[in-house]
C-alpha atoms as a PDB file:
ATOM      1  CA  UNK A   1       8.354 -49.459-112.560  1.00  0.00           C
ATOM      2  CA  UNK A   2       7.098 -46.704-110.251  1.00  0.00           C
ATOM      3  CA  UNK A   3       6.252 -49.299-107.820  1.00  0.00           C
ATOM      4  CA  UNK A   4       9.758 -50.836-107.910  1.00  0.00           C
ATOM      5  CA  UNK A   5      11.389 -47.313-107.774  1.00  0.00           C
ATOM      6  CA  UNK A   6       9.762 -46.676-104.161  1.00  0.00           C
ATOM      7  CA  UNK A   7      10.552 -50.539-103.078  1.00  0.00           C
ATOM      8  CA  UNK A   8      14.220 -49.952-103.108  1.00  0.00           C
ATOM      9  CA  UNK A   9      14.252 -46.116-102.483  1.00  0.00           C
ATOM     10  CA  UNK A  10      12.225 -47.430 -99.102  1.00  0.00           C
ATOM     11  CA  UNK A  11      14.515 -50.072 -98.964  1.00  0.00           C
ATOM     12  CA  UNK A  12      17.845 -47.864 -98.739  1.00  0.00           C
ATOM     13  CA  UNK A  13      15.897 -45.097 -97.196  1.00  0.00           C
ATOM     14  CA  UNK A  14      14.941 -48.008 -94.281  1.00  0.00           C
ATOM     15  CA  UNK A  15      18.577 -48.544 -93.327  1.00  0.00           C
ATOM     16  CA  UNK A  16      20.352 -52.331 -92.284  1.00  0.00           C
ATOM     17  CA  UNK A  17      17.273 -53.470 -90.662  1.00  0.00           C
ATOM     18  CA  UNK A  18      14.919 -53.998 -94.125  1.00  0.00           C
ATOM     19  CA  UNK A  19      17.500 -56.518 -94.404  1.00  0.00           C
ATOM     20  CA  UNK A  20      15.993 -59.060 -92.317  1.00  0.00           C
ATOM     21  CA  UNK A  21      12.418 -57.341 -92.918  1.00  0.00           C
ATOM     22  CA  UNK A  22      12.772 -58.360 -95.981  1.00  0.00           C
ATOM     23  CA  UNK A  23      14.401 -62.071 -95.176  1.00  0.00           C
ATOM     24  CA  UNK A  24      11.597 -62.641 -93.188  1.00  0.00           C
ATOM     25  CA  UNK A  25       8.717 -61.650 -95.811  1.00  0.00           C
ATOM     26  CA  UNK A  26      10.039 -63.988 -98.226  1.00  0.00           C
ATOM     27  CA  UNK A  27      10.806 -66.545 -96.103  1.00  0.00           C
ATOM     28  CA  UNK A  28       7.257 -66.052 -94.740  1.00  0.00           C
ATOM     29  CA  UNK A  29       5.327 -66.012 -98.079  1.00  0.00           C
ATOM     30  CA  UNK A  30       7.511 -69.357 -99.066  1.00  0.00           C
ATOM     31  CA  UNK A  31       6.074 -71.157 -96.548  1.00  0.00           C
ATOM     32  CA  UNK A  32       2.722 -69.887 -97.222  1.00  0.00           C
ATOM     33  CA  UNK A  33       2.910 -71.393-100.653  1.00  0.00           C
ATOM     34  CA  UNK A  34       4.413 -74.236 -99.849  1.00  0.00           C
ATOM     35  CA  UNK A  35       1.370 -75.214 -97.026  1.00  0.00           C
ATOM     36  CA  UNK A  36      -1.190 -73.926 -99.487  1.00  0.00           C
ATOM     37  CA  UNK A  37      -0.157 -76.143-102.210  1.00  0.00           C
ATOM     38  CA  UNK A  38       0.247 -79.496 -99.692  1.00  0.00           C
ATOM     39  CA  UNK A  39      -3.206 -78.137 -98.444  1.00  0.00           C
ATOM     40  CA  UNK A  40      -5.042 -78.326-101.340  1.00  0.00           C
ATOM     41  CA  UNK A  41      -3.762 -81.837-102.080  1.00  0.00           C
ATOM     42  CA  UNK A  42      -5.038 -82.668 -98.890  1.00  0.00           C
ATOM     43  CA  UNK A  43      -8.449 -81.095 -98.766  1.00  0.00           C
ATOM     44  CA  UNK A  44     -10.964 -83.543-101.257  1.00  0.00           C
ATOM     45  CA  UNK A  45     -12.084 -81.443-103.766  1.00  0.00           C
ATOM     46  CA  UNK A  46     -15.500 -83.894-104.206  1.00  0.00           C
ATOM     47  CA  UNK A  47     -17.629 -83.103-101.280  1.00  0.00           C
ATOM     48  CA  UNK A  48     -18.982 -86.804-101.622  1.00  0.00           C
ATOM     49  CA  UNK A  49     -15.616 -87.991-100.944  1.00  0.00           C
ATOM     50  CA  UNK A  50     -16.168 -89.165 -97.596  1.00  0.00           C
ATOM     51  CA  UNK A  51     -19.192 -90.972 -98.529  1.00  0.00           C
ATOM     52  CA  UNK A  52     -17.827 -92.642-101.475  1.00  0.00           C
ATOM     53  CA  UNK A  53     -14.929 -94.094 -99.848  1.00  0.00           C
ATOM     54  CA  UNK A  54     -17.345 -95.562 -97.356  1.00  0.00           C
ATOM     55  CA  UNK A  55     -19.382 -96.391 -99.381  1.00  0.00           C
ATOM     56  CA  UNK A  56     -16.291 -98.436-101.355  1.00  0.00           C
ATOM     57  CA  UNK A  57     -15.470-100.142 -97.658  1.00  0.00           C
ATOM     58  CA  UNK A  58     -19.178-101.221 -96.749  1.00  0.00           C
ATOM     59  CA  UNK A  59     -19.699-102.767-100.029  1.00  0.00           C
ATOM     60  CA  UNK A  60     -16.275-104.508-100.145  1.00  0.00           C
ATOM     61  CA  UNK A  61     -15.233-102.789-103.370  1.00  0.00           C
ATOM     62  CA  UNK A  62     -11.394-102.846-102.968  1.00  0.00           C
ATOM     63  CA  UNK A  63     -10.270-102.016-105.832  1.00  0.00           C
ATOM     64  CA  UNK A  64     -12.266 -98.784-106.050  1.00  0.00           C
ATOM     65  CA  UNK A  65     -10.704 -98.173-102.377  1.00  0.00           C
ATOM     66  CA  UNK A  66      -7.738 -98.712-103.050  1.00  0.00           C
ATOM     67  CA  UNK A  67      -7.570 -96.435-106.104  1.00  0.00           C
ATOM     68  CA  UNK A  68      -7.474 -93.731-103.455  1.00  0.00           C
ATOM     69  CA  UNK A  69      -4.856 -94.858-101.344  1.00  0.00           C
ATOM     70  CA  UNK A  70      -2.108 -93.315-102.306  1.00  0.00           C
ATOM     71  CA  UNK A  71       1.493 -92.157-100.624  1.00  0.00           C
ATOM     72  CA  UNK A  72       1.485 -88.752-101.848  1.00  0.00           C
ATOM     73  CA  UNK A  73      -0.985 -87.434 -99.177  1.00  0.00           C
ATOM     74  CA  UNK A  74      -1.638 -88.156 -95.819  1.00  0.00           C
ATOM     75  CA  UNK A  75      -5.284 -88.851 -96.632  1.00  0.00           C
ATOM     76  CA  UNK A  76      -4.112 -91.683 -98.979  1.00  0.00           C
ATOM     77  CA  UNK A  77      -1.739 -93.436 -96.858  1.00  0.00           C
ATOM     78  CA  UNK A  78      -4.692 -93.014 -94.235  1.00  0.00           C
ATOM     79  CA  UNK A  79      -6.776 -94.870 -96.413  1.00  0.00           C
ATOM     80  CA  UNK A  80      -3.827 -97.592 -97.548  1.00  0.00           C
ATOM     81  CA  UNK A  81      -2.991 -98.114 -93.585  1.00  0.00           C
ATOM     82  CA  UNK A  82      -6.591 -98.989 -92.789  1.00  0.00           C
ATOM     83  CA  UNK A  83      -6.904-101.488 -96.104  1.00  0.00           C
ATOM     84  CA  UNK A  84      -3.935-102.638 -94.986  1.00  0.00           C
ATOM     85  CA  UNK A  85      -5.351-103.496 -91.278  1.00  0.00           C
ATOM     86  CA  UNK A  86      -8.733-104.383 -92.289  1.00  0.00           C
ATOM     87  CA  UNK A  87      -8.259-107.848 -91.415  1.00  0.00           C
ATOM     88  CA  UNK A  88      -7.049-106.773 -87.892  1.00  0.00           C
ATOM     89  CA  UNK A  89      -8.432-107.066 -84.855  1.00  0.00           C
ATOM     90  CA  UNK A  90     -10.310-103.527 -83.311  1.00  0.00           C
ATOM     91  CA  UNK A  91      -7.624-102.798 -80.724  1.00  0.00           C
ATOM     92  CA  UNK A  92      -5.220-103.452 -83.741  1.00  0.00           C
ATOM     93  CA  UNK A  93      -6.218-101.441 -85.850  1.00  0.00           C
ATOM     94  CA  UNK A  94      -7.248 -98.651 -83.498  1.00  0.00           C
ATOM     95  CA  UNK A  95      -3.603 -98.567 -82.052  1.00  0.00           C
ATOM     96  CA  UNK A  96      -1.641 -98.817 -85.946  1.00  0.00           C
ATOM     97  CA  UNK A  97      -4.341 -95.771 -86.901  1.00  0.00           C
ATOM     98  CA  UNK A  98      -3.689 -93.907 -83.795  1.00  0.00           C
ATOM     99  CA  UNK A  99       0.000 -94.591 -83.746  1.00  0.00           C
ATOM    100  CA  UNK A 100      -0.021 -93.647 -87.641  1.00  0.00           C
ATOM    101  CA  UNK A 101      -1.592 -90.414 -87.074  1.00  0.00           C
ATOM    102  CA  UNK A 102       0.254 -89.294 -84.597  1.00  0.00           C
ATOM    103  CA  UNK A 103       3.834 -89.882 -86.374  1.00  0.00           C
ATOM    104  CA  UNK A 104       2.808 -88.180 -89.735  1.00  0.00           C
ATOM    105  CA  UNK A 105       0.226 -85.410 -88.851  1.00  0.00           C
ATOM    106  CA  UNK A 106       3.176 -82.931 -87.883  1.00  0.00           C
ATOM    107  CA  UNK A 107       3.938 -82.940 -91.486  1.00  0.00           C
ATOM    108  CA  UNK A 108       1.465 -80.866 -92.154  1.00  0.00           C
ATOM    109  CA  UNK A 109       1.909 -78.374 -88.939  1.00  0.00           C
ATOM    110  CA  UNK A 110       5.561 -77.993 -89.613  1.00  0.00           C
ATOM    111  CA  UNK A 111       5.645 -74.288 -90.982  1.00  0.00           C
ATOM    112  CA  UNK A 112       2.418 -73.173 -89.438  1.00  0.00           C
ATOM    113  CA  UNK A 113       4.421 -72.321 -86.407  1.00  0.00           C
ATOM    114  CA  UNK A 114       7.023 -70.641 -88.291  1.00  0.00           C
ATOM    115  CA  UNK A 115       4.608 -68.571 -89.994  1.00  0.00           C
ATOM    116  CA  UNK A 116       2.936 -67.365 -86.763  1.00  0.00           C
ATOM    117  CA  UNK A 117       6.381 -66.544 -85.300  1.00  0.00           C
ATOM    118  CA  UNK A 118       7.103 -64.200 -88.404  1.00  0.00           C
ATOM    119  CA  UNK A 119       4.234 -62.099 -87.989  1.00  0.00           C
ATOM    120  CA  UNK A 120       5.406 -61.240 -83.916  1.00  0.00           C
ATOM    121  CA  UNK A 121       9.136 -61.168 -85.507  1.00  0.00           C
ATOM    122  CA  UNK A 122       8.185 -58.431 -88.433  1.00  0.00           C
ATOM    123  CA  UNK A 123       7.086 -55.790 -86.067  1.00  0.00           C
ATOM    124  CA  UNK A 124       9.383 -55.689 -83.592  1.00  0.00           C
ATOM    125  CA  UNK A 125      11.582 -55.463 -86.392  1.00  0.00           C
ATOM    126  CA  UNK A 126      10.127 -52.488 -87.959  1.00  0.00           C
ATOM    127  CA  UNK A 127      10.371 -51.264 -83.590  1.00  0.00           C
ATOM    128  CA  UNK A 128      14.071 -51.923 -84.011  1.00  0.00           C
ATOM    129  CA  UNK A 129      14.464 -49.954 -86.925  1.00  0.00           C
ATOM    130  CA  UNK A 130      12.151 -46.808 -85.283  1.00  0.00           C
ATOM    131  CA  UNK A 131      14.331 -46.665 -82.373  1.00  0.00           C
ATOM    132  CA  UNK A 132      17.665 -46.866 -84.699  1.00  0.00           C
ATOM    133  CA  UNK A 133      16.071 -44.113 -86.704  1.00  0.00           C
ATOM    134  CA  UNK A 134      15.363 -42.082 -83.502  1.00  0.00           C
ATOM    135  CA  UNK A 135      18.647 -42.642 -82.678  1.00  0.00           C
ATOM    136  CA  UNK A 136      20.399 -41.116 -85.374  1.00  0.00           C
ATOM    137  CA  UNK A 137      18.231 -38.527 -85.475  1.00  0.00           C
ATOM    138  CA  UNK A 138      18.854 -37.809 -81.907  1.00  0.00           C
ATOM    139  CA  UNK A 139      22.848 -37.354 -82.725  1.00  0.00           C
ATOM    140  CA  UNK A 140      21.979 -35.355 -86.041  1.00  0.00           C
ATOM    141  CA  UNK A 141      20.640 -32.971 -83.197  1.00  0.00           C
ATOM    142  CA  UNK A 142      23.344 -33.327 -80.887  1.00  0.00           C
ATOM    143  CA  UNK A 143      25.928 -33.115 -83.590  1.00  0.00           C
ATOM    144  CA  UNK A 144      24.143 -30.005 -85.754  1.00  0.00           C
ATOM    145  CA  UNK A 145      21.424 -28.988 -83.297  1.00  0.00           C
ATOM    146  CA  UNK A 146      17.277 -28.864 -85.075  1.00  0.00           C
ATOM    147  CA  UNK A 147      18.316 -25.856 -86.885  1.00  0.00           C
ATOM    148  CA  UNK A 148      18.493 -28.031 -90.510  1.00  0.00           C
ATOM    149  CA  UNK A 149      15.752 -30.733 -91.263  1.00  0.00           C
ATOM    150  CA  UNK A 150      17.840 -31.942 -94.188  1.00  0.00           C
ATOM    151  CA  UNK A 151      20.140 -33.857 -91.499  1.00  0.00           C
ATOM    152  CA  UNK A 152      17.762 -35.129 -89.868  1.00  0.00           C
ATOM    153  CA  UNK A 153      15.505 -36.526 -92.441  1.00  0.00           C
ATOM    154  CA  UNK A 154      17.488 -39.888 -92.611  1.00  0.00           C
ATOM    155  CA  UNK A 155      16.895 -40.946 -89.524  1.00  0.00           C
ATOM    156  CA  UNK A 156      12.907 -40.145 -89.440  1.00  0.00           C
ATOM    157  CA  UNK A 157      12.807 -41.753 -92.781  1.00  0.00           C
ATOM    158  CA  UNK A 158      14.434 -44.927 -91.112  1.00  0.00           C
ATOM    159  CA  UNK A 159      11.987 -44.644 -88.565  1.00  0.00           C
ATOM    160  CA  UNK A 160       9.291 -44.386 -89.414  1.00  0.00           C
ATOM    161  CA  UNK A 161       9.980 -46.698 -93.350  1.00  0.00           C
ATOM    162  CA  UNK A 162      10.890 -49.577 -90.802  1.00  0.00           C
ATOM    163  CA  UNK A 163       7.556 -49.165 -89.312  1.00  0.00           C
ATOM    164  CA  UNK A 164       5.941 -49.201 -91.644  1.00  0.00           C
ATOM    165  CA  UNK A 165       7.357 -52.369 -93.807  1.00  0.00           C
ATOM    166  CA  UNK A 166       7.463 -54.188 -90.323  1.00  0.00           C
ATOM    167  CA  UNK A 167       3.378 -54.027 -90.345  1.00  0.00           C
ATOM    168  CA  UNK A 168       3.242 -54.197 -93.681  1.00  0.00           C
ATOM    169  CA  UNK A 169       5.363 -57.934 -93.746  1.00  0.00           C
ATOM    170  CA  UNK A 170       3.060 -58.582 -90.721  1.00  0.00           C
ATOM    171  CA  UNK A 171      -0.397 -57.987 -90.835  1.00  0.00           C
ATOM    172  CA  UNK A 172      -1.116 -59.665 -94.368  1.00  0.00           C
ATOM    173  CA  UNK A 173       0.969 -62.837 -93.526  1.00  0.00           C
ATOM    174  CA  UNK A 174      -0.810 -63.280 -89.951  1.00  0.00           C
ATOM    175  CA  UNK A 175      -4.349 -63.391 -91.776  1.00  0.00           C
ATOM    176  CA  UNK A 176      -2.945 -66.053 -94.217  1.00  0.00           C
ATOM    177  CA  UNK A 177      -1.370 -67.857 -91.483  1.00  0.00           C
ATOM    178  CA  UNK A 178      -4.960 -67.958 -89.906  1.00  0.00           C
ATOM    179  CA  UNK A 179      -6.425 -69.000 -92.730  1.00  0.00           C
ATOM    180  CA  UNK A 180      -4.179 -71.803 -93.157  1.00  0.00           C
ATOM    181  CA  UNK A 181      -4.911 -72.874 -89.665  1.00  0.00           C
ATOM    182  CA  UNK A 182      -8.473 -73.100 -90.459  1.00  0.00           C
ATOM    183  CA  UNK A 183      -7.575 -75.254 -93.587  1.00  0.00           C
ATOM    184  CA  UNK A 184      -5.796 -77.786 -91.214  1.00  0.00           C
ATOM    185  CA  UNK A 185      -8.650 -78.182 -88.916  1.00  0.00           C
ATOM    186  CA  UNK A 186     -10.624 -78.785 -91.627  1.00  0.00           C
ATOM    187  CA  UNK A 187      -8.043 -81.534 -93.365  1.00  0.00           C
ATOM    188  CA  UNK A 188      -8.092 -82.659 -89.666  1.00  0.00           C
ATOM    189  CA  UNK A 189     -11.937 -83.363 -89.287  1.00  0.00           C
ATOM    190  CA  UNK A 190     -12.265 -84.804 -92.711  1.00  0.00           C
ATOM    191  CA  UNK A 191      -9.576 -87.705 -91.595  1.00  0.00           C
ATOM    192  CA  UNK A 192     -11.154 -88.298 -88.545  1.00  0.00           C
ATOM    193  CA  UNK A 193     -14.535 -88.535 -90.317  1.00  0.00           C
ATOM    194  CA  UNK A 194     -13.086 -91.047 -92.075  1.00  0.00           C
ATOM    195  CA  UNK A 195     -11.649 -93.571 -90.208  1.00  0.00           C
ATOM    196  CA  UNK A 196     -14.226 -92.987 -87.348  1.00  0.00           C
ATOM    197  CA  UNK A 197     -17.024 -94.277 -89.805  1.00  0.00           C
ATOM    198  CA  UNK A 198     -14.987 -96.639 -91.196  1.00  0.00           C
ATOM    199  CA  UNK A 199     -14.272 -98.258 -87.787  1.00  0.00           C
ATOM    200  CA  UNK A 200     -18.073 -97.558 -86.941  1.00  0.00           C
ATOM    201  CA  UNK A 201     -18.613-100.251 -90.701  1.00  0.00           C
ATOM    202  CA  UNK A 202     -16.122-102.513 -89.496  1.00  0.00           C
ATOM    203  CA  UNK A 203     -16.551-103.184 -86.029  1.00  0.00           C
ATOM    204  CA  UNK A 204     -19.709-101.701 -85.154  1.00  0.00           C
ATOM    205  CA  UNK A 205     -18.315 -98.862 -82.723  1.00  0.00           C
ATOM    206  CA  UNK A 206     -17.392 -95.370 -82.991  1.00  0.00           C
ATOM    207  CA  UNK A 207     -13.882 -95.411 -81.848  1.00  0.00           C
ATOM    208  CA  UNK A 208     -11.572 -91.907 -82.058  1.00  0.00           C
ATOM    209  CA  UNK A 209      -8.234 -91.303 -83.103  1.00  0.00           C
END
């Protein structure tokens, strides 16, 4: 409760411009668990994976391949594109893979971006709200001259509140945002590992997507 007592005392102590501070922090932290859940869906969670489903193509075993093609991931409709193509020639399959890749992999950038823009946007936020602050303290002075601190508190609370929740918002959901990144590379290798080795079993080169 005492926690929740300073949140909105901050909060109306912050003036207009927690507002969008705070827009932008949940906004933020909704796309964070939105990517981490489509991430872990993404990532295997066998570390064998890559060498079982190889190991399924070499030895012909479809129906143990196909058991992991599936449409709610990327990896699976990877996986159901190239059974689908098997029978293809190289430059066939190479150019539905490539083609394939390209049209669904910004599914799982979208919201990265937005993310990273959110931690630039949350400071200069909290800025916005310092200078506001200053500004009202400013007239307090001009209005009452420095001779009372009670009218001026306001605006140094806005000031320096904003300023605080602005780096606050920012710095937590910039390291997430990072790690997230990482997390895609990683989803990123692990696909190319895949169809680059199964290309390498099926035609004897090691083509890239």
């Amino acid at each position: 409760m005492i926690m929740f007592d300073y949140l909105f005392e901050s909060v109306a102590l912050g003036g207009v411009v927690m507002i969008p501070l705070f827009i932008v922090s949940v906004w933020g932290w909704t796309l964070a668990l939105a990517k981490t859940v489509q991430f872990r869906r993404e990532l295997p969670s066998d570390e064998k994976f890559v060498e079982r489903i190889c190991e399924f193509y070499q030895q012909g075993r479809w129906s143990d391949f196909e058991s992991h093609c599936t449409s709610r991931t990327l990896r699976g409709k990877i996986l159901m594109k190239i059974l689908q193509n098997r029978q293809s020639s190289e430059a066939q399959m190479i150019h539905s893979l490539n083609e394939f890749f390209l049209k669904h992999w910004p599914s799982l950038e979208n919201g990265l971006r937005t993310m990273t823009l959110m931690t630039t946007v949350s400071p200069l936020l909290g800025l916005l709200g310092t200078v506001s602050g200053m500004i009202h303290t400013f007239y307090v002075i001009t209005a009452f001259g420095a001779g009372n601190p009670v009218l001026m508190a306001g605006g140094i609370s806005e000031a320096l509140i904003t300023t605080q929740f602005g780096l606050v918002v920012a710095f937590p959901l910039m390291v997430y945002a990072n790690y997230l990144n990482n997390t895609k590379n990683k989803i990123r290798q692990v696909l190319e590992t895949i169809i680059n080795r199964i290309l390498n079993i099926e035609y004897g080169v090691h083509s890239h997507v």
